[in-house]
Each structure stands twice: as C-alpha cells, then as structure tokens.
N, C-alpha and C. Protein backbone atom coordinates (compact mmCIF):
# COMPACT_ATOMS: atom_id res chain seq x y z
N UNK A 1 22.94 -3.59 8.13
CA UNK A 1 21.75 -2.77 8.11
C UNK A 1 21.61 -2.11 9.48
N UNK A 2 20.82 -0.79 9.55
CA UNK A 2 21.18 -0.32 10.61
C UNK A 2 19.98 -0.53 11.10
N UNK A 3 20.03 0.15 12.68
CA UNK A 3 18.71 -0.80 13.20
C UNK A 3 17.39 0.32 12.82
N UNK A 4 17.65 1.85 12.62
CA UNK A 4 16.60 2.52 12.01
C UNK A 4 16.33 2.11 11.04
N UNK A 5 17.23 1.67 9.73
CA UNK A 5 16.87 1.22 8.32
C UNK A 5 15.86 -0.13 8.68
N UNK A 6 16.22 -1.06 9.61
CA UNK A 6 15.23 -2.31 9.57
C UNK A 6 14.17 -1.87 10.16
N UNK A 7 13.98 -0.75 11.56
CA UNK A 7 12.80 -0.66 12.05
C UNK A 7 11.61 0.00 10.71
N UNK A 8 12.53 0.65 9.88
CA UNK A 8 11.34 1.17 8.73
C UNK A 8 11.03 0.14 7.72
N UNK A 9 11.62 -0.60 7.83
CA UNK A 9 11.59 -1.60 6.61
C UNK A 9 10.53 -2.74 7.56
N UNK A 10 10.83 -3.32 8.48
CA UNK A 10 9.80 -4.05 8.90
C UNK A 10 8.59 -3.53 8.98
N UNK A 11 8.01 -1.76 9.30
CA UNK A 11 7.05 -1.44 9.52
C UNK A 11 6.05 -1.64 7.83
N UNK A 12 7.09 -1.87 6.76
CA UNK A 12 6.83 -1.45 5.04
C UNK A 12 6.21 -3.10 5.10
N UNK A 13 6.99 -4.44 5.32
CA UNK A 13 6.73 -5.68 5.51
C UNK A 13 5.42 -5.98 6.77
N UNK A 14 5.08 -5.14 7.68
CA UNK A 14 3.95 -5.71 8.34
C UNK A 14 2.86 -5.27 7.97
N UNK A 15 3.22 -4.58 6.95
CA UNK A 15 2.07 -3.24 5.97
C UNK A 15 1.54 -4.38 4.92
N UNK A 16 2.30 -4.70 3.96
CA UNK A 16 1.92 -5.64 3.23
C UNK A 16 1.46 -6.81 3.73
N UNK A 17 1.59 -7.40 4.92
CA UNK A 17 1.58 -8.83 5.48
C UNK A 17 -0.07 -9.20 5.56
N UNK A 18 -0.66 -8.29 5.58
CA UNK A 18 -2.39 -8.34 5.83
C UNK A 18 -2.54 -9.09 4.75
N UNK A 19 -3.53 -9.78 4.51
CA UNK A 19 -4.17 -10.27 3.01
C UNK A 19 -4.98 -9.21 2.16
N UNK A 20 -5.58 -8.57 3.42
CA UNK A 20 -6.76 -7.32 2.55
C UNK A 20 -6.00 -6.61 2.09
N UNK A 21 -4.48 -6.08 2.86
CA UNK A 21 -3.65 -4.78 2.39
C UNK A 21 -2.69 -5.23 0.71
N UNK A 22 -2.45 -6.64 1.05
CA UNK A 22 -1.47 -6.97 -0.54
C UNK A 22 -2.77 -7.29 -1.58
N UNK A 23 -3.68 -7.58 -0.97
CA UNK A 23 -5.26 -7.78 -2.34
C UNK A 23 -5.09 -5.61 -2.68
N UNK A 24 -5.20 -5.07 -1.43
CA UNK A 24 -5.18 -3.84 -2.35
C UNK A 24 -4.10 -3.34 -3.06
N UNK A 25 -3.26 -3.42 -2.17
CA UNK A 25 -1.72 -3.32 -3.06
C UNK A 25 -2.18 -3.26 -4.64
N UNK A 26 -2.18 -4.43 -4.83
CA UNK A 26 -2.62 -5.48 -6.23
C UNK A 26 -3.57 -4.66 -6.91
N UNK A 27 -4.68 -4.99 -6.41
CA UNK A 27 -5.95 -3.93 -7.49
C UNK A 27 -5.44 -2.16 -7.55
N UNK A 28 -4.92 -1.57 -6.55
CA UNK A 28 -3.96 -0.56 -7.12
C UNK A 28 -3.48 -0.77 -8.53
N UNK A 29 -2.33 -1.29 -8.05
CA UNK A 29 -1.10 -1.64 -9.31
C UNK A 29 -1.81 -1.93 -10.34
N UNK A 30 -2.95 -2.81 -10.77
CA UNK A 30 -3.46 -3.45 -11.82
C UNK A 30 -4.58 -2.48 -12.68
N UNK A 31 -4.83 -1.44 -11.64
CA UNK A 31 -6.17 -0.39 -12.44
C UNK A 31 -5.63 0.65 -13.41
N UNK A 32 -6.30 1.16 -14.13
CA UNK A 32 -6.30 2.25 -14.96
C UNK A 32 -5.24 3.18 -14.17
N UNK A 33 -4.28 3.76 -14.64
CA UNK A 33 -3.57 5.09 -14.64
C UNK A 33 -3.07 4.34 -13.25
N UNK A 34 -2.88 3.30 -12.56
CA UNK A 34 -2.29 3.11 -11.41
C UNK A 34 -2.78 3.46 -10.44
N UNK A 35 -4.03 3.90 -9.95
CA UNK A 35 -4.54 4.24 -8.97
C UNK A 35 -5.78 4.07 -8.62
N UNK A 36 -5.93 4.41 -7.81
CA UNK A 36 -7.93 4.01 -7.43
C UNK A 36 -8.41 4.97 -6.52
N UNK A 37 -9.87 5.04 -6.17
CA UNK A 37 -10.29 5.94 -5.31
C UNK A 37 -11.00 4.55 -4.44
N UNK A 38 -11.65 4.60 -3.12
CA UNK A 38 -11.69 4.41 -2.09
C UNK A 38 -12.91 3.08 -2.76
N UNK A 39 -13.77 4.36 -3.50
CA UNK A 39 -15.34 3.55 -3.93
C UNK A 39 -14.85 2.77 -4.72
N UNK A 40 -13.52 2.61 -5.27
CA UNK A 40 -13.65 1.63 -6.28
C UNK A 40 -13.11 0.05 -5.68
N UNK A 41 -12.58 0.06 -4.62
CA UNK A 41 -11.64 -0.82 -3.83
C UNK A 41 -12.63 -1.85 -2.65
N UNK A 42 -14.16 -1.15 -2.29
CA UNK A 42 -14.93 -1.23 -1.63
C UNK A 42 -15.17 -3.29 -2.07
N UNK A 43 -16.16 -2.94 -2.99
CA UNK A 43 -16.53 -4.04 -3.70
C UNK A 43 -15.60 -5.20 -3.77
N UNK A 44 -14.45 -5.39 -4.43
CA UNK A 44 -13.54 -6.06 -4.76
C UNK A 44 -13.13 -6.71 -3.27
N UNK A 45 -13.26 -6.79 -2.45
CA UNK A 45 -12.62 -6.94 -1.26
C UNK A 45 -13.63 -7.53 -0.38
N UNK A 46 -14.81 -6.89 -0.23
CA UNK A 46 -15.95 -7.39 -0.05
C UNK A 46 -15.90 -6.99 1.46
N UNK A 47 -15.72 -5.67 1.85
CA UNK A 47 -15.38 -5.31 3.09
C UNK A 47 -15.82 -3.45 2.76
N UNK A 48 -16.45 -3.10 4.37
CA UNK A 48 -17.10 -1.84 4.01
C UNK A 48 -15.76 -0.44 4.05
N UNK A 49 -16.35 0.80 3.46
CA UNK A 49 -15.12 1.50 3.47
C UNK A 49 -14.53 2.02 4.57
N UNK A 50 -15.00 2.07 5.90
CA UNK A 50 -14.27 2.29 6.90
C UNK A 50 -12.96 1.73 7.13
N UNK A 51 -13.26 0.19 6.55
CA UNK A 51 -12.30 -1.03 6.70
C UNK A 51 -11.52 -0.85 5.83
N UNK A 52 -11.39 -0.63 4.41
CA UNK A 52 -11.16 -0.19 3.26
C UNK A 52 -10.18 1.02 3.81
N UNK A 53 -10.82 2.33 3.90
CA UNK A 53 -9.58 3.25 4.42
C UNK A 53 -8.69 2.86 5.39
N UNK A 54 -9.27 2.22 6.39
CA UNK A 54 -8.26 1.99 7.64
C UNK A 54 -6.75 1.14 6.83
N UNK A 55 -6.88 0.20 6.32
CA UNK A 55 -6.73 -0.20 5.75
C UNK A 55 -5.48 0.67 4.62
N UNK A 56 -5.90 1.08 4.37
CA UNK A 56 -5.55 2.28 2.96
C UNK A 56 -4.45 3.22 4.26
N UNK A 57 -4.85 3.76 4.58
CA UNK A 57 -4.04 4.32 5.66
C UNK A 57 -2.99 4.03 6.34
N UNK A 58 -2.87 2.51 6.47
CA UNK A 58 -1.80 1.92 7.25
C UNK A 58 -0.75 1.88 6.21
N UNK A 59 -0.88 1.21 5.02
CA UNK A 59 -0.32 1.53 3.84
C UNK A 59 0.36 2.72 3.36
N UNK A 60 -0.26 3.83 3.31
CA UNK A 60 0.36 5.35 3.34
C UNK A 60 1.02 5.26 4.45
N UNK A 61 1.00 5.13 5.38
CA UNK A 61 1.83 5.70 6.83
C UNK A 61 3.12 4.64 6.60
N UNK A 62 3.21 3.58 5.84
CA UNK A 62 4.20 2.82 6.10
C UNK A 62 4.85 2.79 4.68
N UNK A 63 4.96 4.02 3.47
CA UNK A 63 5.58 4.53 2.84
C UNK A 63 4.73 3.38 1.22
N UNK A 64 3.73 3.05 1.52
CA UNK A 64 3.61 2.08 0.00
C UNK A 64 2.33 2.26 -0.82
N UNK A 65 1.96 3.44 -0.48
CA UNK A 65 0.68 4.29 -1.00
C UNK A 65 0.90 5.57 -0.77
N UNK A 66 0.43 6.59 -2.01
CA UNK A 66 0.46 7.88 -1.73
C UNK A 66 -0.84 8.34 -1.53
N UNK A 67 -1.55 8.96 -1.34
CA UNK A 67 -3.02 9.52 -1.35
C UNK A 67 -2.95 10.78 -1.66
N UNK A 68 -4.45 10.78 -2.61
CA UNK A 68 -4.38 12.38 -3.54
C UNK A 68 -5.75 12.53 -3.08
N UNK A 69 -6.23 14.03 -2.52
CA UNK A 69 -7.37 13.52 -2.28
C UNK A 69 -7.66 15.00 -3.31
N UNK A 70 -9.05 14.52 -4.24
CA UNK A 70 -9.60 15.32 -4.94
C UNK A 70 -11.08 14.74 -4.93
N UNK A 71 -11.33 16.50 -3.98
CA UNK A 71 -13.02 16.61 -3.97
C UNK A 71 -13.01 15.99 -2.75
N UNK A 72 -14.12 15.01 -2.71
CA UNK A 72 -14.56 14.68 -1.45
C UNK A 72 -13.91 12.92 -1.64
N UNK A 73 -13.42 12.64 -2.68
CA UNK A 73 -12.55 11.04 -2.53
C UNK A 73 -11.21 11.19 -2.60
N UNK A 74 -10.59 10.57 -1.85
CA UNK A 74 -9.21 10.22 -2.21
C UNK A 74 -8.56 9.14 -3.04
N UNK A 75 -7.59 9.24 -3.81
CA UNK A 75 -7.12 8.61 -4.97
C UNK A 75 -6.06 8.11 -4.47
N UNK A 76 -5.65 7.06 -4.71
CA UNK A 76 -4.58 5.79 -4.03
C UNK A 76 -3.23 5.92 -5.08
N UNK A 77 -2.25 5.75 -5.29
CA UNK A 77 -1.45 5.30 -6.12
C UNK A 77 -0.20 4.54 -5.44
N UNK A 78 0.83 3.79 -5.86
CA UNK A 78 1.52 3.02 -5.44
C UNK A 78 3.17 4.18 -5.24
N UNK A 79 3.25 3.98 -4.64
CA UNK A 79 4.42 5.20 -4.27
C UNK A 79 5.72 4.59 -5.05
N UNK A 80 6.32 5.48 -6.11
CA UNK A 80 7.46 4.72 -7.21
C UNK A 80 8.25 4.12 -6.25
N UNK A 81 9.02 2.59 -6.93
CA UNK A 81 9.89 2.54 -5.91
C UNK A 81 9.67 1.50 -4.85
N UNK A 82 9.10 1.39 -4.29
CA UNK A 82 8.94 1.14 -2.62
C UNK A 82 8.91 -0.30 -2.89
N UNK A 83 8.14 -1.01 -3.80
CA UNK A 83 7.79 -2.18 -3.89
C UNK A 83 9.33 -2.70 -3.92
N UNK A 84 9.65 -2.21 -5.11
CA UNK A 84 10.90 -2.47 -5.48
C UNK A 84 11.98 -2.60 -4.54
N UNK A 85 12.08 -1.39 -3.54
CA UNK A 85 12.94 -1.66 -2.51
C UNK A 85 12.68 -2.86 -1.15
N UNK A 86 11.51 -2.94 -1.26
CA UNK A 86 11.17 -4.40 -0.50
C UNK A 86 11.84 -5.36 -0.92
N UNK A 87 11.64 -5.61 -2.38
CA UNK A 87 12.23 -6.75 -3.22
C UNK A 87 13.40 -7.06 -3.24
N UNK A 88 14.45 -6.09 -3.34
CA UNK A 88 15.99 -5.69 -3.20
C UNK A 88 16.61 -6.33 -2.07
N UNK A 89 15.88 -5.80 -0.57
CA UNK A 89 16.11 -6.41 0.72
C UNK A 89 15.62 -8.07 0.42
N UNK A 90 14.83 -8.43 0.22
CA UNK A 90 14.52 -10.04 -0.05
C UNK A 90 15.91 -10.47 -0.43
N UNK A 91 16.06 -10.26 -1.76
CA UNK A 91 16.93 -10.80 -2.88
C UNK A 91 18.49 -10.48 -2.44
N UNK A 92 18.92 -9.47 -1.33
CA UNK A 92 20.42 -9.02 -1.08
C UNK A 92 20.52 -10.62 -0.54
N UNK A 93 22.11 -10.78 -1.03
CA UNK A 93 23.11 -11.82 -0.35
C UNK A 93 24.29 -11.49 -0.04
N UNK A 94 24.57 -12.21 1.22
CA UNK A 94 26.06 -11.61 1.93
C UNK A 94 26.48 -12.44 2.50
C-alpha cells in the first residue's frame, strides 16, 4: 500500500472512529431513500445541530458522506462504495 493510499484511508477510519460519527453513519444508512437532512439526525443523537453538522462535515471531507443541499437544509447520503472499501482493507490477507 502506498503511503498516499494509507494517508487517505486512515483519514476515512478516524472519520468513522467517533461514536457520534458511526451512530450517524448508521441512522443515514437505515432511513428512508438512504439519506437524511440535518433536522432529522438532531434528536436521535441527543446533541445540538452545530455538533450534528460539524460532525456531518468531517464525514464528507473524509470521502463517507455526500451532501445535497436543497433549500435552506442539506441532505446526507452515504457515498456508494466507501463503506465497502473500508471493509476490503480490513478483510485483505497477505
């Protein structure tokens, strides 16, 4: 592995490593049509939305959320893929 391929891949693994960020991960993946908007993620978490986006943000920047923003909310979805390629790196043997 090269050392750019691991520096992006660890940044994808310290993304998920939060508890609040894999609880959202999760309620992502698990909602209607695969996605969520900001207000809906608030509650469930039990944390206000500043925390909630920040949150949401680190996620997008580290390739495992896309953001759609329509109107004045933005809409979350799980970026195809990505999970999956986390999983791959776990599971390789050599």
């Amino acid at each position: 592995m090269s050392a750019a391929r691991a520096l992006e891949l660890s940044k994808q693994f310290k993304a998920i490593a939060d508890p609040n960020r894999l609880r959202l991960v999760s309620l992502i993946s698990s909602s209607d049509g695969s996605e969520a908007c900001v207000c809906d993620l608030t509650e469930p978490l039990g944390l206000g939305q500043p925390t909630v986006s920040h949150h949401l943000k680190i996620l997008v920047d580290a390739g495992i959320l896309h953001r759609e923003k329509r109107g004045v909310w933005a809409y979350y979805s799980l970026v195809p893929g990505a999970l999956n390629t986390l999983a791959d790196v776990l599971s390789e043997s050599r």
